[in-house]
N, C-alpha and C. Protein backbone atom coordinates (compact mmCIF):
# COMPACT_ATOMS: atom_id res chain seq x y z
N UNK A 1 67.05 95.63 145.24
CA UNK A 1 67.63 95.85 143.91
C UNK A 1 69.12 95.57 143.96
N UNK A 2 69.70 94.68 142.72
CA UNK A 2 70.86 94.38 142.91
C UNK A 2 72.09 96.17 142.51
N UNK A 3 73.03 95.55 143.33
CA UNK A 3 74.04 96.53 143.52
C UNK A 3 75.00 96.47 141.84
N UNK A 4 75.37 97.56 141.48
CA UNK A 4 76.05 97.42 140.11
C UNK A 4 77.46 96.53 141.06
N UNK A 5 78.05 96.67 142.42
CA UNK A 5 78.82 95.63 143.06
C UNK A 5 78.24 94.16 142.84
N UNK A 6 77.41 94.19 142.91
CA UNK A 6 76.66 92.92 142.64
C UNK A 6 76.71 91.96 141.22
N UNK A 7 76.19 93.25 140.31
CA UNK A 7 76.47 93.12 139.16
C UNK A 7 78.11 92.46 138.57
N UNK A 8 78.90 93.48 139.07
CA UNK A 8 80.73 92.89 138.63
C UNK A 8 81.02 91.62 139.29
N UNK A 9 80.33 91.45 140.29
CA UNK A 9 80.86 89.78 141.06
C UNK A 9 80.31 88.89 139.75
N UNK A 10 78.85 89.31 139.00
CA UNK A 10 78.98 88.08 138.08
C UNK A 10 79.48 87.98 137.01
N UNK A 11 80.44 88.72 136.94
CA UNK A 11 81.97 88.66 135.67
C UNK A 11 81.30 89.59 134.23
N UNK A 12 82.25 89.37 133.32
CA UNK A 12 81.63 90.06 132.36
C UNK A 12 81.99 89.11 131.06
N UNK A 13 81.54 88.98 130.31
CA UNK A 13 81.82 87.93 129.23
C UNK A 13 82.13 89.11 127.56
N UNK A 14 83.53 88.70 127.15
CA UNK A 14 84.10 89.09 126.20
C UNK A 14 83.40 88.54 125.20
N UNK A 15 82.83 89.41 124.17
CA UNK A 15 81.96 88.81 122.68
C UNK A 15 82.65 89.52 121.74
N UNK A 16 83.15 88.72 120.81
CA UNK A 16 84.03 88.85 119.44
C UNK A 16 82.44 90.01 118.72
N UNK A 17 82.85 91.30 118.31
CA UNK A 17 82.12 92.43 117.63
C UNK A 17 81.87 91.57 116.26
N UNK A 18 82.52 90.41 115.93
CA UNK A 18 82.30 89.48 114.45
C UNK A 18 81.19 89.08 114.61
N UNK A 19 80.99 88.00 115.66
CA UNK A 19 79.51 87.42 115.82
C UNK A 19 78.69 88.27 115.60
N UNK A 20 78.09 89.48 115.81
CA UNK A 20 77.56 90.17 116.44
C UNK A 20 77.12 90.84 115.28
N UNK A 21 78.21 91.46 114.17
CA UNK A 21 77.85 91.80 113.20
C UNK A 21 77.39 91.08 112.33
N UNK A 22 78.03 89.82 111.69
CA UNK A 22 78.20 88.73 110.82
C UNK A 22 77.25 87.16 111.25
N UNK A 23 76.64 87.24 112.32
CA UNK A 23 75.69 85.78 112.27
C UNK A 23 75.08 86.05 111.29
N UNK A 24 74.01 87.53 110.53
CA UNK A 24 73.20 86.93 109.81
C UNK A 24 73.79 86.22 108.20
N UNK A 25 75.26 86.71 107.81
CA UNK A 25 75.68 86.10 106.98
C UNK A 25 75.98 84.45 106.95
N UNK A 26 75.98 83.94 108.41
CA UNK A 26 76.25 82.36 108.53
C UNK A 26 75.11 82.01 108.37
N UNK A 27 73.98 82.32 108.08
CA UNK A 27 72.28 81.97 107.76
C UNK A 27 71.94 81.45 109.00
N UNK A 28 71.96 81.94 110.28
CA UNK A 28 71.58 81.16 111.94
C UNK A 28 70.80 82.31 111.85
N UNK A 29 69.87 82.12 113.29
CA UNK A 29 69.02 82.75 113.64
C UNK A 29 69.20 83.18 114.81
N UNK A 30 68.77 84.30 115.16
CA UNK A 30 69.03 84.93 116.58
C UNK A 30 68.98 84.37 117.65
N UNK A 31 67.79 82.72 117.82
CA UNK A 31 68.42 82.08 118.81
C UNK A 31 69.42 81.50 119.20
N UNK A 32 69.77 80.81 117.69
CA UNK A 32 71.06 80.66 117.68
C UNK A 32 72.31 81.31 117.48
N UNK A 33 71.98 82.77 117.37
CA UNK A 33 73.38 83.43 117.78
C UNK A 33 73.26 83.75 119.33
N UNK A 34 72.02 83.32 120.36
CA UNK A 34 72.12 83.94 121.44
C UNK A 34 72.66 82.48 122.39
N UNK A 35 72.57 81.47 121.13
CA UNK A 35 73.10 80.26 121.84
C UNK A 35 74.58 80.17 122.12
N UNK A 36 74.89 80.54 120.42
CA UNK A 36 76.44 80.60 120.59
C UNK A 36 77.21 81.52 121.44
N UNK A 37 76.54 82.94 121.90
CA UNK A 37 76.86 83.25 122.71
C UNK A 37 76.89 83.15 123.97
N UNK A 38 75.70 82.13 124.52
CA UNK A 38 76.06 81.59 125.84
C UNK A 38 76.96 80.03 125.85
N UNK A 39 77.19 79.64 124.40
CA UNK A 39 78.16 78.73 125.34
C UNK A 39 79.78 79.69 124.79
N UNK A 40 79.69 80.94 124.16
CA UNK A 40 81.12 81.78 124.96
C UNK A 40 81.17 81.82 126.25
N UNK A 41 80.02 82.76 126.79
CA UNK A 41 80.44 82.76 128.53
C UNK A 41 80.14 81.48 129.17
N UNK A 42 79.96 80.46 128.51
CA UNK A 42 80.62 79.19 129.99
C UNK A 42 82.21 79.45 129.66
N UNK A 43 82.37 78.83 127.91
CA UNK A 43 83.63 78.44 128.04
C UNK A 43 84.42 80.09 129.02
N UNK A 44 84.42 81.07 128.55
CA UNK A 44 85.03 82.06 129.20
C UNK A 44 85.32 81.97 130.93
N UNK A 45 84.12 80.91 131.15
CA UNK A 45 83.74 80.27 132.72
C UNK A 45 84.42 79.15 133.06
N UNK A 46 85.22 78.38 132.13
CA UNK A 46 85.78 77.13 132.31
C UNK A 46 84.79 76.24 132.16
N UNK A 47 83.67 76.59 131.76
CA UNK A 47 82.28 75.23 131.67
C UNK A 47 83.00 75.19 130.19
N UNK A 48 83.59 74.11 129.95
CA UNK A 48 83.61 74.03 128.48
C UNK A 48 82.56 72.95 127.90
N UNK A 49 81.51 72.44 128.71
CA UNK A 49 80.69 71.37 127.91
C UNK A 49 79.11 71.32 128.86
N UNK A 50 78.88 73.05 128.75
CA UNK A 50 77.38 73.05 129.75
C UNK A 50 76.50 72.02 129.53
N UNK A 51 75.50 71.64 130.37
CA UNK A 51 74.65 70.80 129.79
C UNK A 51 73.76 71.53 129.58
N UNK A 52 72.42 70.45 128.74
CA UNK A 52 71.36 71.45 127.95
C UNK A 52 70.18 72.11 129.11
N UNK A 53 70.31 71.20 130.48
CA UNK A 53 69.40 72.32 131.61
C UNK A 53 70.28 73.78 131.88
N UNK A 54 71.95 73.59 131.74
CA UNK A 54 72.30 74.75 132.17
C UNK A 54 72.46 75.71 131.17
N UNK A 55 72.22 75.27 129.98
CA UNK A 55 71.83 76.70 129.32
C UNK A 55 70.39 76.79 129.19
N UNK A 56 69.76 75.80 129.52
CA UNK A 56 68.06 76.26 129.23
C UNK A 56 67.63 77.44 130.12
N UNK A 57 68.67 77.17 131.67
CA UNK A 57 68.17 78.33 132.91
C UNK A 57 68.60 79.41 132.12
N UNK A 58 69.52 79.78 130.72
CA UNK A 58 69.72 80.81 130.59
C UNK A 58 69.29 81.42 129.53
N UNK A 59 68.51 80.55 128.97
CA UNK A 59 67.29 81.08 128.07
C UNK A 59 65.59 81.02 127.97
N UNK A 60 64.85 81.12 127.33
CA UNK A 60 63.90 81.08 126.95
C UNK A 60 63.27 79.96 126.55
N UNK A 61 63.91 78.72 126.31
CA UNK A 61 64.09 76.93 125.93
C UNK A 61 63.84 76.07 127.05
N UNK A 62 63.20 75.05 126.13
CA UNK A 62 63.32 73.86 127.35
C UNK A 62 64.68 72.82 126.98
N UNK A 63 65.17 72.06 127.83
CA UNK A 63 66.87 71.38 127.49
C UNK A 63 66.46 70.70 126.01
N UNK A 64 65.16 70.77 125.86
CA UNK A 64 64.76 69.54 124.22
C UNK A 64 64.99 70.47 123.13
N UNK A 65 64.37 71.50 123.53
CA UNK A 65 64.79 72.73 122.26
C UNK A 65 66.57 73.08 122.20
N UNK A 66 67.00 73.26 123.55
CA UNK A 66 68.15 73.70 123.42
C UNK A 66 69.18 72.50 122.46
N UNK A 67 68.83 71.31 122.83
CA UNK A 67 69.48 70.36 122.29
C UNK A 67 69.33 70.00 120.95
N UNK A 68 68.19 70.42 120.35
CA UNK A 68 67.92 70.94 118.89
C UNK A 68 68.46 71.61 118.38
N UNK A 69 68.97 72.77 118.85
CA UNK A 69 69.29 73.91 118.50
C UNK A 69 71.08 73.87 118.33
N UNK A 70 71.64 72.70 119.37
CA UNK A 70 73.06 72.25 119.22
C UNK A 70 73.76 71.07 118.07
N UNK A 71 72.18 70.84 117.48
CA UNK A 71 72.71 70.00 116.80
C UNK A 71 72.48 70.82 115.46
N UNK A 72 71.55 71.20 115.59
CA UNK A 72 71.82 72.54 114.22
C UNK A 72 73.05 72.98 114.01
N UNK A 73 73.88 73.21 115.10
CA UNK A 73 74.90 74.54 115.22
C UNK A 73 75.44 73.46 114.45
N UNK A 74 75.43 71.83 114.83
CA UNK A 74 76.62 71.19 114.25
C UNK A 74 76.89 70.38 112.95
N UNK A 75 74.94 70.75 112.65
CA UNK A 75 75.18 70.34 110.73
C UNK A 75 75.52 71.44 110.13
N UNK A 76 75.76 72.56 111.05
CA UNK A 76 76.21 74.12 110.13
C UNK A 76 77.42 73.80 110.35
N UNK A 77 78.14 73.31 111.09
CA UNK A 77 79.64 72.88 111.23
C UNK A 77 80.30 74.46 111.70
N UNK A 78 78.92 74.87 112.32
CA UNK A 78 79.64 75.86 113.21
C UNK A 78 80.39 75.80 114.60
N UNK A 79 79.97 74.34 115.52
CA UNK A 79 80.63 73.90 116.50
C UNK A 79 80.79 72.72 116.35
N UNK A 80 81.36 72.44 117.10
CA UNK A 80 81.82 70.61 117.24
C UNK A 80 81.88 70.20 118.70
N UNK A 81 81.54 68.87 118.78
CA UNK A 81 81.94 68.08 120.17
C UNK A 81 83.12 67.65 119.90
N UNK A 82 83.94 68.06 120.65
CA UNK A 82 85.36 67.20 120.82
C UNK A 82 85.19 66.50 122.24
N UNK A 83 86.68 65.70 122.21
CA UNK A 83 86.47 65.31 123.73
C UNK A 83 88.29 65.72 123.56
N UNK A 84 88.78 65.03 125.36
CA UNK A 84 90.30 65.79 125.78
C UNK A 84 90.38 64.99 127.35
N UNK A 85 91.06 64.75 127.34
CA UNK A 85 91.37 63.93 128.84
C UNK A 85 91.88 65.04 129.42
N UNK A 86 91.68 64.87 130.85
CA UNK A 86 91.77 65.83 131.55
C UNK A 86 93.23 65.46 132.38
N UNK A 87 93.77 66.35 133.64
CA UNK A 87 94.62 66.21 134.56
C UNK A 87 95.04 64.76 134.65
N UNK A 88 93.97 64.01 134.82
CA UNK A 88 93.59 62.40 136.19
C UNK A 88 93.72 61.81 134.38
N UNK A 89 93.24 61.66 133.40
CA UNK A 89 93.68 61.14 132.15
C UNK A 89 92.10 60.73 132.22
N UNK A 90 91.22 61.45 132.40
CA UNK A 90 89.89 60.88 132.26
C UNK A 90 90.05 62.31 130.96
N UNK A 91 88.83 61.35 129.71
CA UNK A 91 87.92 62.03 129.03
C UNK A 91 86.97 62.34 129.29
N UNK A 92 86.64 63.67 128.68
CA UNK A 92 86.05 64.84 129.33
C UNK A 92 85.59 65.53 127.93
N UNK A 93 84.09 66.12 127.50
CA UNK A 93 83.99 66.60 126.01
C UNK A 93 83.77 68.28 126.31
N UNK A 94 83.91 68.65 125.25
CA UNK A 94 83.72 70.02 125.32
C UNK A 94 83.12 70.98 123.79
N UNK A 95 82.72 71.79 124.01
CA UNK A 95 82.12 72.31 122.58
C UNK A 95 83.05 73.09 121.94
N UNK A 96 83.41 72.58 120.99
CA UNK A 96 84.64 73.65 119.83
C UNK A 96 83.55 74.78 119.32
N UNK A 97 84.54 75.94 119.64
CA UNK A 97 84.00 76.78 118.23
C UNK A 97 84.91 77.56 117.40
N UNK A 98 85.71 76.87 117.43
CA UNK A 98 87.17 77.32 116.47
C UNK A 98 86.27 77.32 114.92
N UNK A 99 85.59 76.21 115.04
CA UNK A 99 85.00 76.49 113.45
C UNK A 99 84.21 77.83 113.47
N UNK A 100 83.39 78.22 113.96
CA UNK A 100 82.77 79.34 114.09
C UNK A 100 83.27 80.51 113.87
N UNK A 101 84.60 80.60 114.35
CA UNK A 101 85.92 81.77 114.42
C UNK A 101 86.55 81.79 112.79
N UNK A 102 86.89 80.25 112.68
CA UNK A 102 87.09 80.11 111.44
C UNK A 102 86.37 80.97 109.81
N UNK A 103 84.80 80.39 110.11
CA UNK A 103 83.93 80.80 109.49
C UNK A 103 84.02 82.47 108.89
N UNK A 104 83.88 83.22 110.46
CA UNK A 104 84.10 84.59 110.48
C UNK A 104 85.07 85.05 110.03
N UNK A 105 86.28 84.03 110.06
CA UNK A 105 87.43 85.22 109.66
C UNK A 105 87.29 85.02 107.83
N UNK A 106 86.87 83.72 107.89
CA UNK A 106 86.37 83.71 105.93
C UNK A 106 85.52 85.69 105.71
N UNK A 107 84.46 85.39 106.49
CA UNK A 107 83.50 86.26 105.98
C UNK A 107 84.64 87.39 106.09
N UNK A 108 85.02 87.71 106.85
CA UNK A 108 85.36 89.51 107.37
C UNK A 108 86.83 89.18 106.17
N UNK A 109 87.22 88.49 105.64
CA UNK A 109 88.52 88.31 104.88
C UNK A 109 87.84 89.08 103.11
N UNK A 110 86.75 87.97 103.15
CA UNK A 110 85.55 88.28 101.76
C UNK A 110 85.01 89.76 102.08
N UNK A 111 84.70 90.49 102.90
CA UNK A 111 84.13 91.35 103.09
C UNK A 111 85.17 92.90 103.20
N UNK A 112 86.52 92.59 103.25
CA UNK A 112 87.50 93.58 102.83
C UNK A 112 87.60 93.78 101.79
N UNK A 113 88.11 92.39 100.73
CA UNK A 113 88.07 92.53 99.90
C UNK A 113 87.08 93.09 98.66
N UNK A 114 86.16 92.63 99.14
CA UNK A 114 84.96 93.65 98.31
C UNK A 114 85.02 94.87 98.63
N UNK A 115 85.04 95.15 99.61
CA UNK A 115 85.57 96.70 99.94
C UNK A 115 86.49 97.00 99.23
N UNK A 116 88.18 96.90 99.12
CA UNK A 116 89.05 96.94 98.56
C UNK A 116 88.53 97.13 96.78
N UNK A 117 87.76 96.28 96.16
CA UNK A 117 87.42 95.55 94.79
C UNK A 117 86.32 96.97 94.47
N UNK A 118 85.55 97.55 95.54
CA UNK A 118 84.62 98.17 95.60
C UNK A 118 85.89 99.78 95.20
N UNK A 119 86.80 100.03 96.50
CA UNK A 119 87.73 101.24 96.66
C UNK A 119 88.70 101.64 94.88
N UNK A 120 88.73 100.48 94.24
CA UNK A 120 89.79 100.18 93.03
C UNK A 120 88.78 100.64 92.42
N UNK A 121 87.42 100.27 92.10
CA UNK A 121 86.49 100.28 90.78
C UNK A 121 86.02 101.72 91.04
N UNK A 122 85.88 102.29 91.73
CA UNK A 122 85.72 103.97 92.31
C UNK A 122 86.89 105.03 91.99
N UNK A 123 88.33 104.42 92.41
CA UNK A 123 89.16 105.15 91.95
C UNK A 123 89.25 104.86 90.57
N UNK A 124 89.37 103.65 90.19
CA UNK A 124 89.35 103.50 88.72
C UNK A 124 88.58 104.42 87.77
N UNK A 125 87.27 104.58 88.25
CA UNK A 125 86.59 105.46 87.49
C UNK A 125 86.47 106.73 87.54
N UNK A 126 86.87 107.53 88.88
CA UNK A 126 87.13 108.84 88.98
C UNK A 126 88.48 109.37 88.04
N UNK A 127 89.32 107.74 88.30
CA UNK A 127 90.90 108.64 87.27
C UNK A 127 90.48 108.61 85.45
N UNK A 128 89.62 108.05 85.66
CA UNK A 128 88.55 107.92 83.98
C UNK A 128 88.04 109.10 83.71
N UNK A 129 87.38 109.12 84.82
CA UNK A 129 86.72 110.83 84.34
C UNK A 129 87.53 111.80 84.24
N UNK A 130 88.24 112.25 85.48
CA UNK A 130 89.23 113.17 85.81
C UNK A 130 90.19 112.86 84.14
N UNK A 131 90.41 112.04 83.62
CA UNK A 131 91.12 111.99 82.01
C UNK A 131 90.49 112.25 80.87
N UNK A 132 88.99 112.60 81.19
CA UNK A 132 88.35 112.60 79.80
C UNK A 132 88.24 114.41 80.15
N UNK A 133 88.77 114.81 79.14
CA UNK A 133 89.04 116.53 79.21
C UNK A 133 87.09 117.02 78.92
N UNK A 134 86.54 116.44 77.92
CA UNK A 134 85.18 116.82 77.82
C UNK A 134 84.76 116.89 79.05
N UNK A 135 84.41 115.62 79.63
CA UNK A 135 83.70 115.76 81.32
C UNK A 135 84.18 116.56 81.79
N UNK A 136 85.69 116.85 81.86
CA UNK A 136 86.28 117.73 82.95
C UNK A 136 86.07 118.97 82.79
N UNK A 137 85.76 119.76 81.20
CA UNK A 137 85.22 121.12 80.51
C UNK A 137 84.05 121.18 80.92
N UNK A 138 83.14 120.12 80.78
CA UNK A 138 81.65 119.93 81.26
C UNK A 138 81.84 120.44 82.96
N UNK A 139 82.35 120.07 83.77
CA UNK A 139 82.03 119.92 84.95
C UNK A 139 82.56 121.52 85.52
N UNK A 140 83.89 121.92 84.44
CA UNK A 140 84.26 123.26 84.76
C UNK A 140 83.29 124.38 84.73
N UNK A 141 82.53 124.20 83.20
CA UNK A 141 81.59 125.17 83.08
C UNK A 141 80.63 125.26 83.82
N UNK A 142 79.89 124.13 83.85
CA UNK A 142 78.71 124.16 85.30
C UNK A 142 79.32 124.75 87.01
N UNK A 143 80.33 124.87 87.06
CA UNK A 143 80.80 125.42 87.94
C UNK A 143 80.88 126.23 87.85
N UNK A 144 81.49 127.26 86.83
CA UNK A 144 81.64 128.78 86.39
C UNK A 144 80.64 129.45 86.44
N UNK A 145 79.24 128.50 85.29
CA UNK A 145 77.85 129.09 85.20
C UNK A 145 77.48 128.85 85.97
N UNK A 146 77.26 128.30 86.94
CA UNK A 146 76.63 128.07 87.69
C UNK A 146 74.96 126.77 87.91
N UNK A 147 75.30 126.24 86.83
CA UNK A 147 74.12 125.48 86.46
C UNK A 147 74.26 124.46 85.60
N UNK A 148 73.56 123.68 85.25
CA UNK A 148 74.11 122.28 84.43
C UNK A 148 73.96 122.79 83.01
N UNK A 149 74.90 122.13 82.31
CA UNK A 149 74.64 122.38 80.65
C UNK A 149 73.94 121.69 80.35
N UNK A 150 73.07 122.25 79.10
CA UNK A 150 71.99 121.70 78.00
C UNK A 150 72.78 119.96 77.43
N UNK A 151 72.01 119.84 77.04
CA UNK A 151 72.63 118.37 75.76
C UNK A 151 73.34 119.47 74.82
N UNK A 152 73.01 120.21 74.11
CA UNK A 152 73.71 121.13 72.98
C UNK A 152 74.89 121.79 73.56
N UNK A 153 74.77 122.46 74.66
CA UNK A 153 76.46 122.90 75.28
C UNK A 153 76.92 121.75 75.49
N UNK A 154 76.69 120.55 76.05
CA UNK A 154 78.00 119.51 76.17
C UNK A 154 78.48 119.35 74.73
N UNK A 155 77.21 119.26 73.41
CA UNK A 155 78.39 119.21 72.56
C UNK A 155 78.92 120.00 71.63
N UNK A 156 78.61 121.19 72.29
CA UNK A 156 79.33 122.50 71.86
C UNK A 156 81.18 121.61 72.26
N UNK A 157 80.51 121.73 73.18
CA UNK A 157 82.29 121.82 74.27
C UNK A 157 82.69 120.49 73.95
N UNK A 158 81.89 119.07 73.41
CA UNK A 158 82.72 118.03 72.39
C UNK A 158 83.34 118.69 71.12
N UNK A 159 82.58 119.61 70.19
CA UNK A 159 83.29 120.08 68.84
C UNK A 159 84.20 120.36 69.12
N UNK A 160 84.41 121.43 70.03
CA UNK A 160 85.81 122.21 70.18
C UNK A 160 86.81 121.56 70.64
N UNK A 161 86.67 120.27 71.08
CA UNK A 161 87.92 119.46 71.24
C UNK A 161 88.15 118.48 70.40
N UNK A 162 87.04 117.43 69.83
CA UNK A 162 87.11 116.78 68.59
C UNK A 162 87.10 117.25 67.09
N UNK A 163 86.66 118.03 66.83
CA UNK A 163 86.26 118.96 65.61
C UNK A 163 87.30 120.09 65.02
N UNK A 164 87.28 120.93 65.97
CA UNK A 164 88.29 122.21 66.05
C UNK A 164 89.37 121.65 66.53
N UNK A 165 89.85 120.91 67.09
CA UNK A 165 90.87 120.12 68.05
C UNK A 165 91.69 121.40 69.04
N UNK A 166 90.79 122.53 69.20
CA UNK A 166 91.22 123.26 70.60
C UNK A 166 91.90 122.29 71.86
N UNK A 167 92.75 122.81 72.18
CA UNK A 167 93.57 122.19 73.36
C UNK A 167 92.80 122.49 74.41
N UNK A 168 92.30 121.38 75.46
CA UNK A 168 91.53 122.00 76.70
C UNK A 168 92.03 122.73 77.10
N UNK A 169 92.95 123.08 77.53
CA UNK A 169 93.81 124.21 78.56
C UNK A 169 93.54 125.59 77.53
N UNK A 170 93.51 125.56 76.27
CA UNK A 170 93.30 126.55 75.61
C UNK A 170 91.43 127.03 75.87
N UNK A 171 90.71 126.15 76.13
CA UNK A 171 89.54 126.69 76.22
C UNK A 171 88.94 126.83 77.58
N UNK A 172 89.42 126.23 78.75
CA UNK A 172 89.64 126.93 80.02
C UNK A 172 89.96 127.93 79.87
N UNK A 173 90.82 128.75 79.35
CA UNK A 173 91.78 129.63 79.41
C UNK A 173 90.52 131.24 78.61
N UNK A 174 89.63 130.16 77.85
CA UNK A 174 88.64 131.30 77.47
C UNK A 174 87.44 131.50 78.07
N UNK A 175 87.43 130.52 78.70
CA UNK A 175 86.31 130.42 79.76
C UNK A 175 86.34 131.81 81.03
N UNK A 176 88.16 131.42 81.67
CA UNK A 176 88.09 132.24 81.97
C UNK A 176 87.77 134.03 81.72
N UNK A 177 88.73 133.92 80.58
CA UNK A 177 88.22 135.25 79.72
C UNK A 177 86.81 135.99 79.70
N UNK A 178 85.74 134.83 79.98
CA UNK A 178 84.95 135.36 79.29
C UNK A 178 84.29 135.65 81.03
N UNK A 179 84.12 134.88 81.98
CA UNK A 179 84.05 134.75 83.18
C UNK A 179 84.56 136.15 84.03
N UNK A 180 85.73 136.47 83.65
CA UNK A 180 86.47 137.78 84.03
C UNK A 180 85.43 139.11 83.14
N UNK A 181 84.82 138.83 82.19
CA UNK A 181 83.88 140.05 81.44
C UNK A 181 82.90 139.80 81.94
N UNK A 182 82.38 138.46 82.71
CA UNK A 182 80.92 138.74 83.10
C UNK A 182 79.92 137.98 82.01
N UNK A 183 80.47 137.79 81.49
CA UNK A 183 79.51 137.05 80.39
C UNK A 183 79.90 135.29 80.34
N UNK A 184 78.17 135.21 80.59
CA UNK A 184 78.55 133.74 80.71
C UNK A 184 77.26 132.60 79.77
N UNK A 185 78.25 133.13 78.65
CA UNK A 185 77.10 132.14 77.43
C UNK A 185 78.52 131.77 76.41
N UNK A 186 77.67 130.33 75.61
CA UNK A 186 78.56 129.53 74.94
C UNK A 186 79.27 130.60 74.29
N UNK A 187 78.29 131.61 73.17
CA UNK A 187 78.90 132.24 72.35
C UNK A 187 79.98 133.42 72.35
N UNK A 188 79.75 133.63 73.51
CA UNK A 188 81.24 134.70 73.95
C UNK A 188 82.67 133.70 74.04
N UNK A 189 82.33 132.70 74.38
CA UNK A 189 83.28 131.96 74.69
C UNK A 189 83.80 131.37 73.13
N UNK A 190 82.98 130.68 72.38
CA UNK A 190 83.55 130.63 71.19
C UNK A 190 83.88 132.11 70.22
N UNK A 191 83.33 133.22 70.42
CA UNK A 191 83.84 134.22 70.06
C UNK A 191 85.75 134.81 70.06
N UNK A 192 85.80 134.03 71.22
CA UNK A 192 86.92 134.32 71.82
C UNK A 192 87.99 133.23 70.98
N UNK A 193 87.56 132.31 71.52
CA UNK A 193 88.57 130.84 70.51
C UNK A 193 88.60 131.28 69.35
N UNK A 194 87.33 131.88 68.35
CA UNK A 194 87.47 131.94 66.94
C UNK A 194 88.86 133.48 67.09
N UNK A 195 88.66 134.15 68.02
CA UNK A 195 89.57 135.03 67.49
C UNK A 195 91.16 134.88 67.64
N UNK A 196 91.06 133.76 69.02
CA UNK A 196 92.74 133.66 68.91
C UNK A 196 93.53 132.73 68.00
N UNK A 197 92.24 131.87 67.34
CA UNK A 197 92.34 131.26 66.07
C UNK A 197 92.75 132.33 64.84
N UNK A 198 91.76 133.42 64.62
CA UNK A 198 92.58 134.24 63.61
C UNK A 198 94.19 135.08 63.71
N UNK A 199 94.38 135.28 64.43
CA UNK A 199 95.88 135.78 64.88
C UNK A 199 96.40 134.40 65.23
N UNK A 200 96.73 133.32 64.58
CA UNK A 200 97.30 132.37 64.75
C UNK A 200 98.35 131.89 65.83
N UNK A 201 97.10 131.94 67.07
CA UNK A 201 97.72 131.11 68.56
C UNK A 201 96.89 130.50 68.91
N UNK A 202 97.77 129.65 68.64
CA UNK A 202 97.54 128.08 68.46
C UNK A 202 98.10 127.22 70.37
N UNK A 203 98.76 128.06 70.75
CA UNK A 203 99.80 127.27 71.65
C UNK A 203 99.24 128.14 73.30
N UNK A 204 98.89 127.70 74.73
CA UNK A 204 98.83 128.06 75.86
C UNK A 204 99.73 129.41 75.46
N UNK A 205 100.83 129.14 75.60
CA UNK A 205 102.23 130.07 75.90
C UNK A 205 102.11 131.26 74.79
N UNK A 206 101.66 131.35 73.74
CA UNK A 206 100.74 132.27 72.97
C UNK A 206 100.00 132.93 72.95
N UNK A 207 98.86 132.38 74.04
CA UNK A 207 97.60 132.63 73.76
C UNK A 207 97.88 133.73 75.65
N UNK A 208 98.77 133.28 76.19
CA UNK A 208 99.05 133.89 77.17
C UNK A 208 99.88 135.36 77.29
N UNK A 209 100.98 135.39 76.50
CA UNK A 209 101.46 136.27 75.63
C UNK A 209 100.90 137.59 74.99
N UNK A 210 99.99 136.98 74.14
CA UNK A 210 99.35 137.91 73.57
C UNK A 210 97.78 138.53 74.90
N UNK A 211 97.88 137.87 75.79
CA UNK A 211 96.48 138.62 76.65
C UNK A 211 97.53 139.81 77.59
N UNK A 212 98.58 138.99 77.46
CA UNK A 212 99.74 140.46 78.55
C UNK A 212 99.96 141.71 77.97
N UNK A 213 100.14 141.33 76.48
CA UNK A 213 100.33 142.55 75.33
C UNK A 213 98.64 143.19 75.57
N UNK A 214 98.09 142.71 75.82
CA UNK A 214 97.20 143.47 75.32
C UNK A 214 96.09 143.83 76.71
């Protein structure tokens, strides 16, 4: 049985976490992301232009499939053959995958941004709600009562802000009231508004006033 010493002599090959997540967005297939990943560890090896027996020993392929499978990569214009003269000024080819890198950084660039586009349209709509005083009365009371309101209490609690034009802060303010007695139904609560309506307080700073007096 080989030695995990054994194991580190045959190096370890660095794989971009992009590939890995993101091939199935380049529309390839797992052989061919297991292709592109073995010609990372040549190049990582200095093989920059394996041939198709030396990656066949490292797959599941015969060199005819593998060589199928390279020319796929290259109507996806996910790799390329280049060539490069070497030291001695001989040409020498090698497999690009700068396009491939390329590709990915498109996707993961598109894929923030929707995030981002996704983070805006979320806050956007929480500072929507959080502004519409109804929802926010709605969401108070089910918290207080403890339970969701009817269709008829939400538009209880629309009249009293469109209709009556009660100031929200003024009908929080009776909510509590009524919350502090223990009683927790619409009509105590409008009991309460109708009365600080008759002693004409109209205003928070009023309606606060007169609960100290009394």
């Amino acid at each position: 049985m080989a030695s995990f010493s054994a194991i580190q002599n045959e190096g370890f090959t660095v794989i971009s976490n992009s590939l890995l997540r993101y091939y199935p967005s380049l529309k390839i297939s797992e052989t061919e992301a297991m292709l592109l990943l073995q010609l990372e560890s040549f190049k990582q090896e200095k093989k920059f232009f394996p041939s198709d027996n030396n990656l066949s020993e490292r797959m599941n392929l015969s060199p005819i499939e593998i060589s199928q499978l390279i020319q796929n990569l290259i109507d996806k214009d996910l790799i390329e053959l280049g060539q490069k003269r070497d030291g001695e000024g001989r040409i020498t080819n090698f497999y690009d995958l700068n396009h491939l890198y390329q590709k990915l950084d498109t996707l993961i660039d598109e894929r923030e941004e929707s995030y981002q586009d996704q983070a805006t349209f979320k806050s956007s709509t929480s500072t929507q709600q959080s502004a519409n005083p109804i929802q926010e009365l709605v969401r108070q009371f089910e918290i207080e009562f403890g339970r969701l309101l009817s269709p008829i209490e939400k538009q209880e609690i629309a009249a009293w802000i469109n209709i009556d034009h009660y100031d929200p802060e003024i009908v929080k303010l009776a909510l509590r009231e009524a919350i502090l007695a223990q009683v927790y139904n619409f009509k105590y609560v409008d009991r309460i508004l109708l009365n600080w309506q008759r002693h004409g307080l109209t205003t928070l700073d009023q309606i606060k006033n007169f609960l100290q007096r009394n």
